[in-house]
Protein backbone atom coordinates (compact mmCIF):
# COMPACT_ATOMS: atom_id res chain seq x y z
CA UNK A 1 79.35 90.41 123.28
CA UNK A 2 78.37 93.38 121.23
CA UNK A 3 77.06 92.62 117.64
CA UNK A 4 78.82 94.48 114.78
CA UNK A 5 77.86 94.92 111.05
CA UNK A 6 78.85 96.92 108.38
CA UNK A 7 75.59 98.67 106.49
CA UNK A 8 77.04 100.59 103.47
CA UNK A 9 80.80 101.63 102.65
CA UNK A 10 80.92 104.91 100.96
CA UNK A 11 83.84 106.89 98.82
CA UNK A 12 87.00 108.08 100.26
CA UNK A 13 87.33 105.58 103.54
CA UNK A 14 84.41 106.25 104.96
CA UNK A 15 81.99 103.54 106.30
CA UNK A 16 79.02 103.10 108.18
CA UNK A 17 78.69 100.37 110.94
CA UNK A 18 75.91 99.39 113.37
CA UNK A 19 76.96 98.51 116.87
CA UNK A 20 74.07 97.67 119.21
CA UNK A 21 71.82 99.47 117.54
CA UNK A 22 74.48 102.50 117.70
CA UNK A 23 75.02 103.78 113.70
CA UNK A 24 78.22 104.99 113.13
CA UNK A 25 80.23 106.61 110.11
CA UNK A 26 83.61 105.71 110.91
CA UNK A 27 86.97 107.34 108.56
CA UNK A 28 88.99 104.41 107.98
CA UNK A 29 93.23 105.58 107.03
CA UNK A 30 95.89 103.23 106.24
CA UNK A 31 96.93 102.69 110.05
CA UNK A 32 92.89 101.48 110.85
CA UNK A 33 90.53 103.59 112.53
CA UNK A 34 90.95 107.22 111.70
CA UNK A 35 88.17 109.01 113.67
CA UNK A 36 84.54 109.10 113.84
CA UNK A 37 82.25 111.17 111.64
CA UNK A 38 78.38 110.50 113.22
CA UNK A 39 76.96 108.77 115.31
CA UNK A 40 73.20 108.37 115.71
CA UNK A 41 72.04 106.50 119.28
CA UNK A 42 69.40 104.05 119.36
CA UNK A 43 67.15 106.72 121.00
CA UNK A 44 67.68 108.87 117.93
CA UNK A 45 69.76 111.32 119.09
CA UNK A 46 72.78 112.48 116.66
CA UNK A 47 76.13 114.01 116.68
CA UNK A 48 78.93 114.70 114.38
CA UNK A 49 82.12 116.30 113.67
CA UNK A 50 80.82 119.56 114.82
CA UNK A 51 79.55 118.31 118.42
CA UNK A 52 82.82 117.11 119.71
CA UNK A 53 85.64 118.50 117.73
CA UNK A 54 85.73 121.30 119.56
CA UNK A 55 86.20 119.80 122.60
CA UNK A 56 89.17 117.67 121.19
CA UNK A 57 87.08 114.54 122.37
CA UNK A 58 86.39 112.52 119.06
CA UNK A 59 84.50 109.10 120.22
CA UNK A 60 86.73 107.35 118.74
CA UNK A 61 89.98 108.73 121.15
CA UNK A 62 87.76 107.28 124.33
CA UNK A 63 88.34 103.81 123.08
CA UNK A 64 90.59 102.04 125.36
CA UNK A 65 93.15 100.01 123.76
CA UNK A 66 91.79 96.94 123.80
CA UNK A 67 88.38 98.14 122.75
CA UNK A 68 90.23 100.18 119.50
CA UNK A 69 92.13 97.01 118.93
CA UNK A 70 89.17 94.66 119.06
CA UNK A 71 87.27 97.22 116.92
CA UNK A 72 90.04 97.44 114.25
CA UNK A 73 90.41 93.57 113.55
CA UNK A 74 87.14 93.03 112.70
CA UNK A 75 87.39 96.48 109.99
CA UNK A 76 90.90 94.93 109.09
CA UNK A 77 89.54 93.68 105.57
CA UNK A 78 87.74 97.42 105.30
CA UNK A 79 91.11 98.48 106.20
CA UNK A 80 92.93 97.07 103.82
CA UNK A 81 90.82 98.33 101.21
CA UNK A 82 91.20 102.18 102.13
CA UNK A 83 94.88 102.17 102.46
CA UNK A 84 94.55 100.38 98.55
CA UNK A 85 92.33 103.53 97.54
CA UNK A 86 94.74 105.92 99.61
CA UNK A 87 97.46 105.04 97.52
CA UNK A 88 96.08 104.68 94.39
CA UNK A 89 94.81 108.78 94.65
């Protein structure tokens, strides 16, 4: 079982989560997880938008199903709270 917590939520859907010692700055949309913005391994090594978009690979697209699903249920109350802000811009 992987460990997952939630270090700071910023503006505009956007929260950062540590998996594992994996830090990640995931875009949260009304339908759940959006995409991924950076990630920083546990060896230090970084990568954003700008590594993989190019490539049409976001990290977040080579989640299987169940992994995305599991993933999304525990960011349902984060969730929630950016489809509120969504609608209220």
């Amino acid at each position: 079982m992987h460990t997952l917590s939630i270090a700071q939520r910023h503006d505009h859907a956007l929260l950062d989560v540590i998996i594992d010692g994996w830090q990640l700055t995931l875009a949260l949309d009304s339908e759940g997880l959006a995409q991924c913005i950076h990630c920083t391994a546990p060896c230090g090594a970084q990568a954003g938008l700008d590594a993989w978009q190019r490539y049409g690979s976001n990290p977040c697209d080579l989640l299987s199903q169940w992994e995305r699903t599991q993933l999304e249920r525990l960011l349902a109350p984060c969730c929630s709270a950016a489809s509120t802000k969504s609608r209220r811009s």
